[in-house]
PDB file of N, CA and C in Angstrom:
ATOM      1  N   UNK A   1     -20.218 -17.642  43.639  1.00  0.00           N
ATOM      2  CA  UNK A   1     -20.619 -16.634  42.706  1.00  0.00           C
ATOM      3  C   UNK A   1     -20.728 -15.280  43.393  1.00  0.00           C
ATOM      4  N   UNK A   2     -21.551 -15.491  44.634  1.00  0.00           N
ATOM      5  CA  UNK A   2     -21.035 -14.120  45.445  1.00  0.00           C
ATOM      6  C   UNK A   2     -19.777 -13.347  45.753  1.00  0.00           C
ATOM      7  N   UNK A   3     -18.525 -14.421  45.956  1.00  0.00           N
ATOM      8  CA  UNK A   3     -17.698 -13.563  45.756  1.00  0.00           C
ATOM      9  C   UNK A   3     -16.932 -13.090  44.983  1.00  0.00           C
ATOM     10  N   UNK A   4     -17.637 -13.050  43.625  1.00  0.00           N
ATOM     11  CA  UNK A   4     -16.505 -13.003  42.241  1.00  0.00           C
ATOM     12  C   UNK A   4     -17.279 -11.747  42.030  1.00  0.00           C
ATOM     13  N   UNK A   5     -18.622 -11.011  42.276  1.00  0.00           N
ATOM     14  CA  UNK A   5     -19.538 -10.427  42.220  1.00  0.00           C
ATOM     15  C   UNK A   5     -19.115  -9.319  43.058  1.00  0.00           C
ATOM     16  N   UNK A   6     -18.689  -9.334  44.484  1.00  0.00           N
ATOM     17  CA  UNK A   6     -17.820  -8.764  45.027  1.00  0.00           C
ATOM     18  C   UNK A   6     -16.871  -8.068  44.722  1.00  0.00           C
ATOM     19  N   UNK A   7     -16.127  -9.067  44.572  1.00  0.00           N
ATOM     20  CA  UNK A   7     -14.635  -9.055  44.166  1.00  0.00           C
ATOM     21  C   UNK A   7     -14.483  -7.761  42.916  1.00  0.00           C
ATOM     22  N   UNK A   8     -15.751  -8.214  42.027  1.00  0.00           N
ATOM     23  CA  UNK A   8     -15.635  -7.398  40.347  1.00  0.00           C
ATOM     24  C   UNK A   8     -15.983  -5.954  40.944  1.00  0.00           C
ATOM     25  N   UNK A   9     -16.918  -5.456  41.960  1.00  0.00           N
ATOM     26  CA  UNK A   9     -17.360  -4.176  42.251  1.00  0.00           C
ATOM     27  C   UNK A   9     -16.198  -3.853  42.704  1.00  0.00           C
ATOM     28  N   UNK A  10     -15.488  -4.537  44.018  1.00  0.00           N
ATOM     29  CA  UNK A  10     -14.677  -3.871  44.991  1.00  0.00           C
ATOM     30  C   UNK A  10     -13.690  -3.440  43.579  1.00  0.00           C
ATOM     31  N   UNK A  11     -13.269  -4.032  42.803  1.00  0.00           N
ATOM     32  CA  UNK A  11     -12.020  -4.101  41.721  1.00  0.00           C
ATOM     33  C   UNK A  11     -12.631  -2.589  40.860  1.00  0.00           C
ATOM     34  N   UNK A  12     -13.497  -2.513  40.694  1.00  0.00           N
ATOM     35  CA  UNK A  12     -13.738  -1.589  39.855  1.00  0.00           C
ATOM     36  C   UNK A  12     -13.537  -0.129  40.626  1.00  0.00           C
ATOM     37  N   UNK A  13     -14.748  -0.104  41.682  1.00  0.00           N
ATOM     38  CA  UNK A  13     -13.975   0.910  42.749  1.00  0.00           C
ATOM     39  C   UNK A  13     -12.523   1.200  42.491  1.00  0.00           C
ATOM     40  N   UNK A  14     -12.293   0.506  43.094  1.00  0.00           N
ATOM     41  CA  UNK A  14     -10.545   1.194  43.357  1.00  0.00           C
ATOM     42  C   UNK A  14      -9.755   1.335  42.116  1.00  0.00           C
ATOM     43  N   UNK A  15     -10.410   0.947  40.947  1.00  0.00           N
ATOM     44  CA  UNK A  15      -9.626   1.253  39.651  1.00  0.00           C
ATOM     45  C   UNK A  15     -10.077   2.576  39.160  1.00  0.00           C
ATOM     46  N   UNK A  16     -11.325   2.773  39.793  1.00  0.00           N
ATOM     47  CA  UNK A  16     -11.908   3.932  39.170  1.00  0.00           C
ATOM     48  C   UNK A  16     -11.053   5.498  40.254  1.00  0.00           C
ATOM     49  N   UNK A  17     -10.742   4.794  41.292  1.00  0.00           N
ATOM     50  CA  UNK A  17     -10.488   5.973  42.387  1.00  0.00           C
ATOM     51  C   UNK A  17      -9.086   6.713  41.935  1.00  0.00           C
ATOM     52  N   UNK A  18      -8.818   8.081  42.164  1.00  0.00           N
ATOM     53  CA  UNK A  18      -7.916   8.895  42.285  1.00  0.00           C
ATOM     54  C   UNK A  18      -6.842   8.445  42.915  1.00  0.00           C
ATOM     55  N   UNK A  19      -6.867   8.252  44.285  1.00  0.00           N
ATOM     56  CA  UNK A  19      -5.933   7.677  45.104  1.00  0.00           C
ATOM     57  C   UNK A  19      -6.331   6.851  46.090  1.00  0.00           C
ATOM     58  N   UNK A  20      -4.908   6.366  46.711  1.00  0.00           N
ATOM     59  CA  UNK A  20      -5.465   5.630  47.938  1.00  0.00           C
ATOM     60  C   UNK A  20      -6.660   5.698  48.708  1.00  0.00           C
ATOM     61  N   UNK A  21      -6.464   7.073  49.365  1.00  0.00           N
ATOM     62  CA  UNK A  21      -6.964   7.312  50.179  1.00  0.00           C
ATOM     63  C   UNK A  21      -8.628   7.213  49.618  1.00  0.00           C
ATOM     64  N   UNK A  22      -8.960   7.695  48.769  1.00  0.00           N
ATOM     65  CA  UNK A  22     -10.174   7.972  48.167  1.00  0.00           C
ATOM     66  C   UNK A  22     -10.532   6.794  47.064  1.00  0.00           C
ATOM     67  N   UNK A  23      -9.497   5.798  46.991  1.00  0.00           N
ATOM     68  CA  UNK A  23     -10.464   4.383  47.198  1.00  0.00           C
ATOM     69  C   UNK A  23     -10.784   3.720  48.919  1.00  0.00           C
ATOM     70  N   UNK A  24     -10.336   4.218  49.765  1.00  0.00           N
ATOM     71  CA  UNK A  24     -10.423   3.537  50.806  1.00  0.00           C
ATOM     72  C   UNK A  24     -12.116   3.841  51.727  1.00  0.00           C
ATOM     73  N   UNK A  25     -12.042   5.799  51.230  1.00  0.00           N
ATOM     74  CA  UNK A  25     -13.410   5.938  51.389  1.00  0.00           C
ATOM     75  C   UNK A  25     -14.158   5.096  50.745  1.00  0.00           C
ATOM     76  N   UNK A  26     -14.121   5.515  48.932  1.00  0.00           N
ATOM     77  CA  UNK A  26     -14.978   4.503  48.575  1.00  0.00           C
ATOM     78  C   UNK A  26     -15.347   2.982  49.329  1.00  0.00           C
ATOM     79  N   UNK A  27     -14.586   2.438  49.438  1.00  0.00           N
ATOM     80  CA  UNK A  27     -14.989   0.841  50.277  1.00  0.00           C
ATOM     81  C   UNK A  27     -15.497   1.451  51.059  1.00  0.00           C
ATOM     82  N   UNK A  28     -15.428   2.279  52.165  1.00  0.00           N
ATOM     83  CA  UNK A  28     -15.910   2.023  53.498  1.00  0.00           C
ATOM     84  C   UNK A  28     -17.314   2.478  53.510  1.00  0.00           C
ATOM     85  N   UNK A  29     -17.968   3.111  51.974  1.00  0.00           N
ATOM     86  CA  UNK A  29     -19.460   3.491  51.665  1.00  0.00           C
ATOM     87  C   UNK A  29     -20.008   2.359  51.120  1.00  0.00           C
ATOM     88  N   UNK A  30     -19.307   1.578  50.610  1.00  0.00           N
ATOM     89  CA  UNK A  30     -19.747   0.810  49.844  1.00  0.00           C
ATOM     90  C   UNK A  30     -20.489  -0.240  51.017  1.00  0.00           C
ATOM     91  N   UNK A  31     -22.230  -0.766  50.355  1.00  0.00           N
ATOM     92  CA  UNK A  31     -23.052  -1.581  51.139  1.00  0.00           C
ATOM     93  C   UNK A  31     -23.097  -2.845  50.271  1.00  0.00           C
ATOM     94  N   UNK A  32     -23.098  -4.037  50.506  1.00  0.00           N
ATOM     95  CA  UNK A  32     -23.467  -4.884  49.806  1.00  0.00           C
ATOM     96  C   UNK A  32     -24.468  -5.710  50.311  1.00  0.00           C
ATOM     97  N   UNK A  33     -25.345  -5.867  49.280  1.00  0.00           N
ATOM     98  CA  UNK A  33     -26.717  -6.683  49.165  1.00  0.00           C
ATOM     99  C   UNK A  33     -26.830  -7.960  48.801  1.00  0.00           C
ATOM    100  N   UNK A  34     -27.185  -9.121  49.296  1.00  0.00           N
ATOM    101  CA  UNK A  34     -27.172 -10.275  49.067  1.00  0.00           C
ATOM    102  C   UNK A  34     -28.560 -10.527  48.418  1.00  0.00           C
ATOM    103  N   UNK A  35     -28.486 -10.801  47.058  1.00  0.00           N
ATOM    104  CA  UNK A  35     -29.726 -11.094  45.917  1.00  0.00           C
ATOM    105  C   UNK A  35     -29.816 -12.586  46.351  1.00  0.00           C
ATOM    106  N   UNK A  36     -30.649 -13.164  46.497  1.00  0.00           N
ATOM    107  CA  UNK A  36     -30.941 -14.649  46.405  1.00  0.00           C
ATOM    108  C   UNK A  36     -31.380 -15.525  45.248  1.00  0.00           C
ATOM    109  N   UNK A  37     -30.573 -16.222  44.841  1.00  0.00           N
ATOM    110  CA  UNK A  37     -30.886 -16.644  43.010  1.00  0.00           C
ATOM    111  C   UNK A  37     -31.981 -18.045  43.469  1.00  0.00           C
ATOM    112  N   UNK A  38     -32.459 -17.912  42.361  1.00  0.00           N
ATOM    113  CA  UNK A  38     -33.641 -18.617  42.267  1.00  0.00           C
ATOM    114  C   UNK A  38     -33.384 -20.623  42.086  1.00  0.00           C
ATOM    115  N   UNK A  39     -31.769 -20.220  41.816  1.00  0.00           N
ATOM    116  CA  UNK A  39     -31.160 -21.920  41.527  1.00  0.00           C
ATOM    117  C   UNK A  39     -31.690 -22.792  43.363  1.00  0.00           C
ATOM    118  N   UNK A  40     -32.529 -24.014  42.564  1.00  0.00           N
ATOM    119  CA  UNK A  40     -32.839 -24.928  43.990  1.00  0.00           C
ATOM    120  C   UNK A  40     -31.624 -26.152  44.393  1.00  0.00           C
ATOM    121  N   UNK A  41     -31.134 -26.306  43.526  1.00  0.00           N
ATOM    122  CA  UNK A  41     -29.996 -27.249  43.083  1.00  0.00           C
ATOM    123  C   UNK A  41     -29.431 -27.650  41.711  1.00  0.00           C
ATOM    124  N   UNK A  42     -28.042 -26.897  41.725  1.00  0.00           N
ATOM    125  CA  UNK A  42     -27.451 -26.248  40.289  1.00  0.00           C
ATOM    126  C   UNK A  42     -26.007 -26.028  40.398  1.00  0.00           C
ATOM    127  N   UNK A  43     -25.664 -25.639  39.012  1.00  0.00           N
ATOM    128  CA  UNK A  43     -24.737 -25.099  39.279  1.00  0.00           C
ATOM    129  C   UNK A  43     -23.931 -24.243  38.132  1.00  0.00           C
ATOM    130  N   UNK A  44     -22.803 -24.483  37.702  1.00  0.00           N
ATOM    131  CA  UNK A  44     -21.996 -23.248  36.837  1.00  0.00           C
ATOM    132  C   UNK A  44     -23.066 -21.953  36.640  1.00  0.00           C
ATOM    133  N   UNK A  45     -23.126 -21.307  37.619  1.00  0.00           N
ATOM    134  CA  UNK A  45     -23.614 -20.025  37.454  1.00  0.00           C
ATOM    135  C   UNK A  45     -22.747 -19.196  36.538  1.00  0.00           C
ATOM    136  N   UNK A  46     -23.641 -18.167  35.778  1.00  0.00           N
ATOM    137  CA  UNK A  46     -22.496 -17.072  34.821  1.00  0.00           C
ATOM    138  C   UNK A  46     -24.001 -16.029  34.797  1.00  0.00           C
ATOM    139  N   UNK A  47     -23.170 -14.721  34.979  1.00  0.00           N
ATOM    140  CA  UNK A  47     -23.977 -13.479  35.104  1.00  0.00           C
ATOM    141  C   UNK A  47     -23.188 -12.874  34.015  1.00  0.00           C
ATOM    142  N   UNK A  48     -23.883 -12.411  33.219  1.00  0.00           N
ATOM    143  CA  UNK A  48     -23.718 -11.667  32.184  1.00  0.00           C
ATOM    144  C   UNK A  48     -24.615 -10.154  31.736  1.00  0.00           C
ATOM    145  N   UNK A  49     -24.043  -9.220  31.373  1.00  0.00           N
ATOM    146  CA  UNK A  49     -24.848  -8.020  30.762  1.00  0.00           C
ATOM    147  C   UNK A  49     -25.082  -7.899  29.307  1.00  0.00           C
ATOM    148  N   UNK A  50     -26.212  -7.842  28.693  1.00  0.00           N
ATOM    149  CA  UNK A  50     -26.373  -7.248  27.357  1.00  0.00           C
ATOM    150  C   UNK A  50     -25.805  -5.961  26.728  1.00  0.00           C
ATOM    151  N   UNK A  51     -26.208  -5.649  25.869  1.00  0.00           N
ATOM    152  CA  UNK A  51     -25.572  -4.684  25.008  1.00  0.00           C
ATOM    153  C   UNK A  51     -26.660  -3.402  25.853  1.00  0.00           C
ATOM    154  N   UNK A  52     -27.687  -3.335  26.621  1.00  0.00           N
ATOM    155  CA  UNK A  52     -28.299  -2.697  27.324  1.00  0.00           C
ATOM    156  C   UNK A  52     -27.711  -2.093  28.385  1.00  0.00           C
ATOM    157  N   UNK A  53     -26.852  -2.945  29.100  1.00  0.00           N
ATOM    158  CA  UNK A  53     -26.779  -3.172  30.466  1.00  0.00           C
ATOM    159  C   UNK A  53     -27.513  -4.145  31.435  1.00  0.00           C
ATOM    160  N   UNK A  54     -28.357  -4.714  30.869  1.00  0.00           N
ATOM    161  CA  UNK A  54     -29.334  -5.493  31.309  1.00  0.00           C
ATOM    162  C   UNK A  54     -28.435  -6.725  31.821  1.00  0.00           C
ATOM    163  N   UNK A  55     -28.919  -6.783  33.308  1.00  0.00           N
ATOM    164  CA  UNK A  55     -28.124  -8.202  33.794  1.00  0.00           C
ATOM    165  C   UNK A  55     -28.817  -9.218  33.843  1.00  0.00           C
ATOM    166  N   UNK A  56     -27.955 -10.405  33.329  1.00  0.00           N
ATOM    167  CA  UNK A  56     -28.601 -12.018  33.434  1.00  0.00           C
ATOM    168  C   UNK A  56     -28.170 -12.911  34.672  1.00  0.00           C
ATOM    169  N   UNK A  57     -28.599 -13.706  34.905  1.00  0.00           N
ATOM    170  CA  UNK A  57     -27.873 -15.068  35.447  1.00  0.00           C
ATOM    171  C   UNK A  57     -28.540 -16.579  34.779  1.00  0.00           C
ATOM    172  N   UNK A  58     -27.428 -17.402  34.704  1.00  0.00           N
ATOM    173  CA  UNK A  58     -28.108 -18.375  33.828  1.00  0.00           C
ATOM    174  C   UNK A  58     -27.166 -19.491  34.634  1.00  0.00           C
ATOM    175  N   UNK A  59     -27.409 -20.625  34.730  1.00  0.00           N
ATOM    176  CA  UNK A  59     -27.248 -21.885  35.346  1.00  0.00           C
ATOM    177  C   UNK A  59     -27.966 -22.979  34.732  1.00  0.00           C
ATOM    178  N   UNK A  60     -27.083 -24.360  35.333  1.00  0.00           N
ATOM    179  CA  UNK A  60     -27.369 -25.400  34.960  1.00  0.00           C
ATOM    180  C   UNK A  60     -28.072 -26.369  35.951  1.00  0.00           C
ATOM    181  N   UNK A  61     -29.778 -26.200  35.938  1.00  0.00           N
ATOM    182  CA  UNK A  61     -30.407 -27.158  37.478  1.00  0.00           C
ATOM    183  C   UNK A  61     -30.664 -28.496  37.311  1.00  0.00           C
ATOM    184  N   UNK A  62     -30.154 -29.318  38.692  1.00  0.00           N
ATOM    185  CA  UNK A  62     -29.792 -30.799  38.156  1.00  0.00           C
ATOM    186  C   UNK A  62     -31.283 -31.077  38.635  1.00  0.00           C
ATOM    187  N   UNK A  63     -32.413 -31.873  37.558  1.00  0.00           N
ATOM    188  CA  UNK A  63     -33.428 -32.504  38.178  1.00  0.00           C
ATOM    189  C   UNK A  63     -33.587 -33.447  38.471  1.00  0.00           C
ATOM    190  N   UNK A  64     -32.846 -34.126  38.079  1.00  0.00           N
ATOM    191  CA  UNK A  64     -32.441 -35.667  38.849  1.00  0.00           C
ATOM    192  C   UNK A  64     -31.451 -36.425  38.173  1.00  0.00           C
ATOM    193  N   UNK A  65     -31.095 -37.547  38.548  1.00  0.00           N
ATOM    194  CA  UNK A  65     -29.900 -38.120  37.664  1.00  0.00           C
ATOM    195  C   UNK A  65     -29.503 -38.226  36.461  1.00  0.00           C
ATOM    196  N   UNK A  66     -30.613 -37.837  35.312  1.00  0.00           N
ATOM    197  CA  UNK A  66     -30.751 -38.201  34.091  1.00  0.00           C
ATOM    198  C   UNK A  66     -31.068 -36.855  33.515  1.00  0.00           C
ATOM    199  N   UNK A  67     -31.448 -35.570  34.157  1.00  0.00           N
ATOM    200  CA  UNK A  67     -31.707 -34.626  33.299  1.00  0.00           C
ATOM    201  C   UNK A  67     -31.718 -33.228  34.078  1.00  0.00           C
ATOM    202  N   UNK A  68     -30.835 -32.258  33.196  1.00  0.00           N
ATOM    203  CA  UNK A  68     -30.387 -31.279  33.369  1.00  0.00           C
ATOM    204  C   UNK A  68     -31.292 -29.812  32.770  1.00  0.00           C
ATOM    205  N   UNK A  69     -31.309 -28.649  33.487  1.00  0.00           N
ATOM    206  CA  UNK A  69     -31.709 -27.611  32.824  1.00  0.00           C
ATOM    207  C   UNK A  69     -31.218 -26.682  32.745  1.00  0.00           C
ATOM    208  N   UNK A  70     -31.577 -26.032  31.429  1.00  0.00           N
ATOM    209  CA  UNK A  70     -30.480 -24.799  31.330  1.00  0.00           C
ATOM    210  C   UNK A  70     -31.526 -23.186  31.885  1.00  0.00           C
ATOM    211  N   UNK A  71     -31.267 -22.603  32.719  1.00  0.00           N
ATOM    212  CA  UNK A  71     -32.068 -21.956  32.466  1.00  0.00           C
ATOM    213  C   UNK A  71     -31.238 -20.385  32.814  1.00  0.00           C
ATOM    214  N   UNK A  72     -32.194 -19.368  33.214  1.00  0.00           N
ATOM    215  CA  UNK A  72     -31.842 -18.121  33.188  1.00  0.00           C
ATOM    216  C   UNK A  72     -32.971 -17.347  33.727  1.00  0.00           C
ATOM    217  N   UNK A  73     -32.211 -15.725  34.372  1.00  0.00           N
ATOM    218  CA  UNK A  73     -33.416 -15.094  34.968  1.00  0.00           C
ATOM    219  C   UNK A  73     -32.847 -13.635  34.598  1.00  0.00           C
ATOM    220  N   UNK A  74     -33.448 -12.455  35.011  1.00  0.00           N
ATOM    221  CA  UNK A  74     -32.906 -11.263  34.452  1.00  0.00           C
ATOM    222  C   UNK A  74     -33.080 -10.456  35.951  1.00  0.00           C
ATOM    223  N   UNK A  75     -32.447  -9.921  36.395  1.00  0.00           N
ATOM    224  CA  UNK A  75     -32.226  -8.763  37.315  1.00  0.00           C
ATOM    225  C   UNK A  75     -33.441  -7.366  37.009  1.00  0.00           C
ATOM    226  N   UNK A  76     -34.375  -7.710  38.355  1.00  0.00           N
ATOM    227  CA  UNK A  76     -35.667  -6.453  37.580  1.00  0.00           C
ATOM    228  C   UNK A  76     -35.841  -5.712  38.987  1.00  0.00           C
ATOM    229  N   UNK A  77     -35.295  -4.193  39.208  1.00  0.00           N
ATOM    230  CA  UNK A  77     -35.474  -4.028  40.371  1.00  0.00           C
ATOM    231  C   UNK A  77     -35.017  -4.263  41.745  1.00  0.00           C
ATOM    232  N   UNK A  78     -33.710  -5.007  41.357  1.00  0.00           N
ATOM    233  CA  UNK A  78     -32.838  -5.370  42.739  1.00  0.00           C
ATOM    234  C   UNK A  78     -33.665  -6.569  43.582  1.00  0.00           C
ATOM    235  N   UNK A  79     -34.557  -7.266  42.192  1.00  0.00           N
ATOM    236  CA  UNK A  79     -34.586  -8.869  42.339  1.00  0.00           C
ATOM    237  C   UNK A  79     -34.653  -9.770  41.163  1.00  0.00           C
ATOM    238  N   UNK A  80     -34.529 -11.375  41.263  1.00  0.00           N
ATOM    239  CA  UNK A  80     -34.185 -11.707  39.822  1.00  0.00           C
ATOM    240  C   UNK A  80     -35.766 -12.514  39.614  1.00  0.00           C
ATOM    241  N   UNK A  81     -35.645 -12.505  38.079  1.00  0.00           N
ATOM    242  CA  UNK A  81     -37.229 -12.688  37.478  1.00  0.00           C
ATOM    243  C   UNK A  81     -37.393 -13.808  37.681  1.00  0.00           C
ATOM    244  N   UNK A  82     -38.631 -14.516  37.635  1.00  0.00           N
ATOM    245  CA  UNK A  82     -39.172 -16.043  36.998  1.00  0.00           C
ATOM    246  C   UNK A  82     -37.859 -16.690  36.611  1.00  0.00           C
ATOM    247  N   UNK A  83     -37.404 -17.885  37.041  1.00  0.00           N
ATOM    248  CA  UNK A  83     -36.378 -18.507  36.311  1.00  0.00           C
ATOM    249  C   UNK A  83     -37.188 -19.133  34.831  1.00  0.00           C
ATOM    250  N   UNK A  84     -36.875 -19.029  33.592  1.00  0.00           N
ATOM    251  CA  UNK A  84     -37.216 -19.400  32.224  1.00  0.00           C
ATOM    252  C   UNK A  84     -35.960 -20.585  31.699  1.00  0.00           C
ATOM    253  N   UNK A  85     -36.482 -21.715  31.259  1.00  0.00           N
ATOM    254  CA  UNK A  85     -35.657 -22.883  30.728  1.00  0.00           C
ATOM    255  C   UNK A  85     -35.225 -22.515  29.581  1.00  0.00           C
ATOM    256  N   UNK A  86     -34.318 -22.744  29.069  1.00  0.00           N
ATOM    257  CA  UNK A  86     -33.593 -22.647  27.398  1.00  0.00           C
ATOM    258  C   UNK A  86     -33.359 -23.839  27.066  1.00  0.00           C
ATOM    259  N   UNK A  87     -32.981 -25.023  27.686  1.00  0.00           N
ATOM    260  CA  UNK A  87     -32.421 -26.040  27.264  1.00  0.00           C
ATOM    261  C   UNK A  87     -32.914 -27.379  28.179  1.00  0.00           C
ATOM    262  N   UNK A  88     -33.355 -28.071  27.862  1.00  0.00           N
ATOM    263  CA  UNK A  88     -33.792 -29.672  28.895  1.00  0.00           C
ATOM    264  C   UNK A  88     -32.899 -30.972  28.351  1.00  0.00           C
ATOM    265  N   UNK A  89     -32.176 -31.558  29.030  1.00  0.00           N
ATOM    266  CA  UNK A  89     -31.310 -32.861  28.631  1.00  0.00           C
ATOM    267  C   UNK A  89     -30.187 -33.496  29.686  1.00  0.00           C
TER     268      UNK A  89
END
């Protein structure tokens, strides 16, 4: 998931840039921050934005052989919230 997250900034950069050269600056300013998601053992992550801008992440955490959770957290401050359940099964 980190590097699709990547991948989508670096992509935007250089679509947004004038030219070569001045996407190349861009990258070489560009810092990236590693957020740590709150998933303990999980998986299909999907980050999504609202009609706000407001960013999500939502995943599926395995609690043991028989039951799954759906849950989700919101991006507050350049960390992600309380993970909150939507779905148990």
């Amino acid at each position: 998931m980190k590097n699709l997250l990547c991948c989508t900034i670096l992509l935007f950069i250089l679509r947004c840039s004038d030219t070569p050269e001045t996407a190349n600056q861009s990258v070489a300013k560009l810092a990236i921050t590693e957020i740590p998601t709150p998933c303990k053992m999980g998986g299909e992550g999907n980050l999504f934005l609202d009609d706000t801008g407001q960013l999500y992440l939502s995943w599926i955490e395995y609690e043991n052989d028989t039951t799954d959770v759906l849950q989700f957290c919101r991006l507050e401050k350049g960390a992600w919230s309380k993970p909150t359940e939507i779905a148990r099964g």
